[in-house]
N, C-alpha and C. Protein backbone atom coordinates (compact mmCIF):
# COMPACT_ATOMS: atom_id res chain seq x y z
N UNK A 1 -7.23 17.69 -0.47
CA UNK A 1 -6.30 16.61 -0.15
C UNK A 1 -6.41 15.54 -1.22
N UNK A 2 -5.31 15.02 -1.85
CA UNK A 2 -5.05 13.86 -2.30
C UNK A 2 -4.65 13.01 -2.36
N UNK A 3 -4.27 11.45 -2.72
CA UNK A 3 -3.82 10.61 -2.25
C UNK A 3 -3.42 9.77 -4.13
N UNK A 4 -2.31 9.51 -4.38
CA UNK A 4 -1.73 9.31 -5.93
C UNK A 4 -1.22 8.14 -5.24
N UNK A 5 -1.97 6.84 -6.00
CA UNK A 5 -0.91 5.82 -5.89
C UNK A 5 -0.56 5.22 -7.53
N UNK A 6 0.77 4.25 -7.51
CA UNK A 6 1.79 4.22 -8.36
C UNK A 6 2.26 2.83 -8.22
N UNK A 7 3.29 2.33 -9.37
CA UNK A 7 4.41 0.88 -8.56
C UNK A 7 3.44 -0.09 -9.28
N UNK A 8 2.22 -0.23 -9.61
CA UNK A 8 1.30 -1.37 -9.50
C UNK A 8 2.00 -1.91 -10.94
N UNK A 9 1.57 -3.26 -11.15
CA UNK A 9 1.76 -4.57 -12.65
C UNK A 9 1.92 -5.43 -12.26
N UNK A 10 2.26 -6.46 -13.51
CA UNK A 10 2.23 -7.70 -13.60
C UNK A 10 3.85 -8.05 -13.08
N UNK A 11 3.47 -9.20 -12.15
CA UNK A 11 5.05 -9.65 -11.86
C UNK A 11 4.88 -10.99 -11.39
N UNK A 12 5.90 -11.89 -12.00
CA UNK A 12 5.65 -13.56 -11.62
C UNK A 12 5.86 -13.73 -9.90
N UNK A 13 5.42 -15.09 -9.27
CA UNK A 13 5.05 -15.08 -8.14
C UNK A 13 6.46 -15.69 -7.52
N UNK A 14 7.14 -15.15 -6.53
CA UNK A 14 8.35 -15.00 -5.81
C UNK A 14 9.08 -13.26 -6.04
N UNK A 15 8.54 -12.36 -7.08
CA UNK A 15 9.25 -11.16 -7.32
C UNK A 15 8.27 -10.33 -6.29
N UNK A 16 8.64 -8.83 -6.84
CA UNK A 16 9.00 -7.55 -5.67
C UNK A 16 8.15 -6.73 -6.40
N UNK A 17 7.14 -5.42 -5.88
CA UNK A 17 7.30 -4.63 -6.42
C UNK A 17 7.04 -3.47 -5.45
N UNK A 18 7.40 -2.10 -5.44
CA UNK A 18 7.59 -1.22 -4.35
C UNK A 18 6.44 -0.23 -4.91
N UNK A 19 5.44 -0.04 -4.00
CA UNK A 19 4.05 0.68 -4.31
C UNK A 19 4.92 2.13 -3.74
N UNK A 20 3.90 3.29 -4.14
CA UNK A 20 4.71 4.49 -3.87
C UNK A 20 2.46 5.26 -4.03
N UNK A 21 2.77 5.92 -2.54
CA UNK A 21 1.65 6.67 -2.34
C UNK A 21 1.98 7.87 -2.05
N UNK A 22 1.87 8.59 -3.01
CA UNK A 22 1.83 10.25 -2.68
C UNK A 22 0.82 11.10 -2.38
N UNK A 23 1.13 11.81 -1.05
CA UNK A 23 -0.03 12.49 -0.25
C UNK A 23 0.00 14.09 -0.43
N UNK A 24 -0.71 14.74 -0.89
CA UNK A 24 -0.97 15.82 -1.00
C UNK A 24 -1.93 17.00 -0.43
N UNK A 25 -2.35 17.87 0.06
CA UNK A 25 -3.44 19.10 0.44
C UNK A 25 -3.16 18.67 1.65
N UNK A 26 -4.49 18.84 2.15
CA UNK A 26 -4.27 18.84 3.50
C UNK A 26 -3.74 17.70 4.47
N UNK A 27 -3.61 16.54 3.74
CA UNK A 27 -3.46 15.15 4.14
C UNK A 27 -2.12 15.19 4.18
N UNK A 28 -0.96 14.45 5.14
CA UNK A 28 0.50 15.00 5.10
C UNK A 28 0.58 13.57 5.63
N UNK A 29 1.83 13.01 5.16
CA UNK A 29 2.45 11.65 5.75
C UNK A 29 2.86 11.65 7.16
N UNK A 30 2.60 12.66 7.76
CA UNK A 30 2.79 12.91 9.45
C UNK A 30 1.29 12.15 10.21
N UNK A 31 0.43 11.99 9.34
CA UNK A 31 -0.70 11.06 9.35
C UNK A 31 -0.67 9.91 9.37
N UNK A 32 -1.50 9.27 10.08
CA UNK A 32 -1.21 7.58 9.98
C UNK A 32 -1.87 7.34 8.43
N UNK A 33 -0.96 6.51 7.93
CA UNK A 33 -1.33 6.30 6.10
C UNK A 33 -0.96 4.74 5.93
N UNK A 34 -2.43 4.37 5.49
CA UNK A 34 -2.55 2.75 5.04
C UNK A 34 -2.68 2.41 3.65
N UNK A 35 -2.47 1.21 3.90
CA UNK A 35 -2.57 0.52 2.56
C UNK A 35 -3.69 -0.78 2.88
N UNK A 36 -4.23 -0.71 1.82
CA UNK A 36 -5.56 -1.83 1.85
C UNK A 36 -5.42 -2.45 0.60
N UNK A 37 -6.38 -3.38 0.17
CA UNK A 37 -6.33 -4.31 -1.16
C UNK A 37 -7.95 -4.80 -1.02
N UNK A 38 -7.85 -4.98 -2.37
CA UNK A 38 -9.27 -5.45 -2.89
C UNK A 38 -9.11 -6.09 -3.94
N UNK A 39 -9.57 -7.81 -4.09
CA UNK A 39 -9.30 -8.64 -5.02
C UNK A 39 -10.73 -8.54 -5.95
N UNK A 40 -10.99 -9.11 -7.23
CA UNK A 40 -11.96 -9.35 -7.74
C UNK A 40 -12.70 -10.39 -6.71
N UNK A 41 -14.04 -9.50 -6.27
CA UNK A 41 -15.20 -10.21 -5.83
C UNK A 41 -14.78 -10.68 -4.34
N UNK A 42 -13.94 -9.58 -3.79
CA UNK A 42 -14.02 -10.13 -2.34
C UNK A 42 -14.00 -8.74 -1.82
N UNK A 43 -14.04 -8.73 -0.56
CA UNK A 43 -13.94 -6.81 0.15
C UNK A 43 -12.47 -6.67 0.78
N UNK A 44 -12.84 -5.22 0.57
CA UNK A 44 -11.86 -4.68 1.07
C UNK A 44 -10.76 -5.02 1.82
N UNK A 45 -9.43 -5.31 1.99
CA UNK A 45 -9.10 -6.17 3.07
C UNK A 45 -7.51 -4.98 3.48
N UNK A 46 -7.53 -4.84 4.98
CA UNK A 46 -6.51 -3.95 5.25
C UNK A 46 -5.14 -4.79 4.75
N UNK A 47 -3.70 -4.26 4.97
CA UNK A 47 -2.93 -4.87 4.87
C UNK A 47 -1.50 -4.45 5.57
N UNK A 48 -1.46 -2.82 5.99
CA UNK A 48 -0.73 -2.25 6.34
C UNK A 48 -1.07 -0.63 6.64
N UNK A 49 -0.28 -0.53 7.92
CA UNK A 49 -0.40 1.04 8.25
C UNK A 49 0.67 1.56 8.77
N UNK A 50 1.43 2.63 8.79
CA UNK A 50 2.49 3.67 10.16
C UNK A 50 1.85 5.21 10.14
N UNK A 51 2.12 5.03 11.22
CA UNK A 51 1.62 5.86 12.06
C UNK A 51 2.32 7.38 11.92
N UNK A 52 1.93 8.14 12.52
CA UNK A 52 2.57 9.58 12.43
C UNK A 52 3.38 9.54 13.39
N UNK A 53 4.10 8.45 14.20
CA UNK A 53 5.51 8.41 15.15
C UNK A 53 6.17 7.52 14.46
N UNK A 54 5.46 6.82 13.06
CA UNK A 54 6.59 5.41 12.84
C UNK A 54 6.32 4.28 12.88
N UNK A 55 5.54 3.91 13.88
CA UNK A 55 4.75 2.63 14.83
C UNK A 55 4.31 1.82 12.96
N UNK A 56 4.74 0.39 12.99
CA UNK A 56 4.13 0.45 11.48
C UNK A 56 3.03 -1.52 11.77
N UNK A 57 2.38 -1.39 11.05
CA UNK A 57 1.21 -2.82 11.44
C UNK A 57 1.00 -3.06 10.23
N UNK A 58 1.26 -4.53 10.15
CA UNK A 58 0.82 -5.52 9.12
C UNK A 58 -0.27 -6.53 9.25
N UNK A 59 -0.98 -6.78 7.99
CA UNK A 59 -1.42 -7.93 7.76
C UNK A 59 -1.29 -9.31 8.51
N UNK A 60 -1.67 -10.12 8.80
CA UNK A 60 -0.22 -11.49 9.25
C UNK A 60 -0.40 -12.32 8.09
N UNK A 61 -0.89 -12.30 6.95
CA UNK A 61 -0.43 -13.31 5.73
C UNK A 61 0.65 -12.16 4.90
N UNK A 62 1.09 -10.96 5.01
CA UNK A 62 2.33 -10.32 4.71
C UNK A 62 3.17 -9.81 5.76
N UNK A 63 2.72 -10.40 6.59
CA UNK A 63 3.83 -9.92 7.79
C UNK A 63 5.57 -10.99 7.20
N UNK A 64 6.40 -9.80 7.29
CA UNK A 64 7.65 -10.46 6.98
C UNK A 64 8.01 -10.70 5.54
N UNK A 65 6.82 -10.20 4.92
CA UNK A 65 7.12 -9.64 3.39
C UNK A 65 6.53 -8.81 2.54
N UNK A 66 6.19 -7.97 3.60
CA UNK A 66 5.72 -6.01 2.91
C UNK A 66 6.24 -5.45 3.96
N UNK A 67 6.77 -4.77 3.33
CA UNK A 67 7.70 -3.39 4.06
C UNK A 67 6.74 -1.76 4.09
N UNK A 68 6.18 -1.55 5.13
CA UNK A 68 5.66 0.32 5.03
C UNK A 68 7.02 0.91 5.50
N UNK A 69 6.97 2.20 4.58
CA UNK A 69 7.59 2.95 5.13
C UNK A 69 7.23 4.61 4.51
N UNK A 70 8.08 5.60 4.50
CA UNK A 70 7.37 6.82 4.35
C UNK A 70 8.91 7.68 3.97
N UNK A 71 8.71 8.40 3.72
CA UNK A 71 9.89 10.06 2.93
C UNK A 71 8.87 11.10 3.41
N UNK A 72 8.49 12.07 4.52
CA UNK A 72 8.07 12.79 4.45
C UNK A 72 8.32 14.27 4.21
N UNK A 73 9.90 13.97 3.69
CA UNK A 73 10.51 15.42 2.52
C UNK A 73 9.64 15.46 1.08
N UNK A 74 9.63 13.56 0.86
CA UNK A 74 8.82 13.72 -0.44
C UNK A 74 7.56 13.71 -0.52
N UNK A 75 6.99 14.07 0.95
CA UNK A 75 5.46 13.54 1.04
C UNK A 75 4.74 12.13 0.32
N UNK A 76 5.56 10.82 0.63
CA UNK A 76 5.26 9.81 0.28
C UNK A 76 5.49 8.51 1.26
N UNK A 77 4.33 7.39 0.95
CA UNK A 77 4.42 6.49 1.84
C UNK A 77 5.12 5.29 0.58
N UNK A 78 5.51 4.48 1.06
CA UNK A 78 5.85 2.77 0.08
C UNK A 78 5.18 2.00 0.77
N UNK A 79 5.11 1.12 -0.06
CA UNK A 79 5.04 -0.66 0.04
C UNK A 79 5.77 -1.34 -1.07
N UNK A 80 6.70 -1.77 0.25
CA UNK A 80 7.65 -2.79 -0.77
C UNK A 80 7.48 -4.15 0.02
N UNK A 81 7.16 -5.07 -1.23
CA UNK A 81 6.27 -6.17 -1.27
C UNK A 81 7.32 -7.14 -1.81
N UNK A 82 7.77 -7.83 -1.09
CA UNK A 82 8.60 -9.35 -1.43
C UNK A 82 8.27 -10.40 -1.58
N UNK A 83 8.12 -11.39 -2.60
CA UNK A 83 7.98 -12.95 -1.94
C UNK A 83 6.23 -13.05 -2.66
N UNK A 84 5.92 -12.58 -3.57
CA UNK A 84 4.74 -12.05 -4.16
C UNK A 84 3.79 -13.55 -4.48
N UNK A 85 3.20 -13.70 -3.86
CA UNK A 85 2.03 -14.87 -4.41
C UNK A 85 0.77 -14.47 -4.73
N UNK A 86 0.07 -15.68 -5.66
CA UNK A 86 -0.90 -15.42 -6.75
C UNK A 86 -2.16 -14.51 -5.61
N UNK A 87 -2.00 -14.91 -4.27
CA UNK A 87 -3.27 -14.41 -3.49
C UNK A 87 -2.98 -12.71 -3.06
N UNK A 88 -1.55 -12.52 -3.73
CA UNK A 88 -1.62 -11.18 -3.50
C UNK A 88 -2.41 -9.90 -4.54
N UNK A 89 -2.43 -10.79 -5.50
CA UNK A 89 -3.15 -9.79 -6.62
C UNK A 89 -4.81 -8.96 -6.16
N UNK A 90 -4.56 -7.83 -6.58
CA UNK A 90 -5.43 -6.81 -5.95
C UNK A 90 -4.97 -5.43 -6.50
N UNK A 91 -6.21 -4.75 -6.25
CA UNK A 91 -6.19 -3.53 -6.54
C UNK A 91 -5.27 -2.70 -4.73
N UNK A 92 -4.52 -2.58 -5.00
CA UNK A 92 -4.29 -1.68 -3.73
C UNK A 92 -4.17 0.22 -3.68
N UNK A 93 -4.75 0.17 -2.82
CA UNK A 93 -5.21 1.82 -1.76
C UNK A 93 -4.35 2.43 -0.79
N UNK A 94 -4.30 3.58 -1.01
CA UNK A 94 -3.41 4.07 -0.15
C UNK A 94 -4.37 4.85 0.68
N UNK A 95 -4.95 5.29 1.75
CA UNK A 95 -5.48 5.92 2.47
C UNK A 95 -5.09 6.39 3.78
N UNK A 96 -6.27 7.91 4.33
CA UNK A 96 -5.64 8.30 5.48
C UNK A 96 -6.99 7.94 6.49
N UNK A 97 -6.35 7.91 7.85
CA UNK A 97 -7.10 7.93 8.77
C UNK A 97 -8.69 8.13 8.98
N UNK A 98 -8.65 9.80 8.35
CA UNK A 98 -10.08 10.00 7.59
C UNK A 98 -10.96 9.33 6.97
N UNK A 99 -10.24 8.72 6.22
CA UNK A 99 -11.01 8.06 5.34
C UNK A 99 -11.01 8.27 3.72
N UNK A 100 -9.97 9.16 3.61
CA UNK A 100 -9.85 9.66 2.29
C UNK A 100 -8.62 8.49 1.65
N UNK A 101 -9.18 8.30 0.29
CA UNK A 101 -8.49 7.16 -0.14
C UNK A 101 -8.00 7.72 -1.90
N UNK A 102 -6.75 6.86 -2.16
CA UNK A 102 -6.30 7.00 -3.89
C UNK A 102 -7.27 6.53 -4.30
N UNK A 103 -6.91 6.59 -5.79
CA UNK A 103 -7.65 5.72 -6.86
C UNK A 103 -7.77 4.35 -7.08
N UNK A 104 -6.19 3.99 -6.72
CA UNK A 104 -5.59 2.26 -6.65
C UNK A 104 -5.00 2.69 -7.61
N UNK A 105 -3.54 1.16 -7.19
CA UNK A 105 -3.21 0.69 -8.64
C UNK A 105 -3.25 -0.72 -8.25
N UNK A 106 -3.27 -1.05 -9.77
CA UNK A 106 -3.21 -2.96 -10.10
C UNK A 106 -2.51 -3.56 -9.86
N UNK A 107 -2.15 -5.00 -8.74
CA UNK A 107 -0.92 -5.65 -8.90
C UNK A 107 -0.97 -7.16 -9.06
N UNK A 108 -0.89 -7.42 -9.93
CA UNK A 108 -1.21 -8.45 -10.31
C UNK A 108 -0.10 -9.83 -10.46
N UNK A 109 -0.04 -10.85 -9.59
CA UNK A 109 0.86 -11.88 -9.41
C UNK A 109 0.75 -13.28 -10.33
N UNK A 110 1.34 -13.71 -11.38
CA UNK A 110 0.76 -14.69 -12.32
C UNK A 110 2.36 -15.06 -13.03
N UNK A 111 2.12 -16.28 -13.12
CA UNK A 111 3.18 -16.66 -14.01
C UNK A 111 2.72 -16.99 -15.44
């Protein structure tokens, strides 16, 4: 099983950028599949999940401006992230239930 995440860079603070987690082997987006973040020198911090019916849970400092959602023709989850401030910068994770997690990518908010 694998987990490919994507979407991550630099983008000034009020812009967008749409994360893209692709799930592979045995791990299938019919799985509940999250997204987490990790800033320099702080832990882990959840931020978003949906579920294998849909059911989808946010953060509440991105509630109302990250979007989960999923393509499970393309075996992939998103995060599309609006309204981007400097406290969003982080490495973000795509992971499953298990516990099996991507590599990250970088997203970094700075003017």
């Amino acid at each position: 099983a694998q987990l490919v995440e994507s979407g991550g860079g630099l983008v000034q603070p009020g812009g967008s950028l749409k994360l893209s987690c692709e799930v592979s082997g045995f791990a299938s987006t019919s799985d509940t599949i999250s997204w987490a973040r990790q800033a320099p020198g702080k832990d882990l911090e959840w931020v978003s999940s949906i579920s294998g019916g849909g059911s989808t849970y946010y953060f509440g400092s991105v509630k109302g401006r990250f979007t989960i959602s999923r393509n499970n023709t393309k075996n992939t989850v998103y995060l599309q992230m609006n309204e981007l401030k400097p406290e969003d910068t982080a490495v973000y994770y795509c992971s499953t239930a298990s516990g099996l997690r991507g590599q990250g990518t970088q997203v970094t908010v700075s003017s």
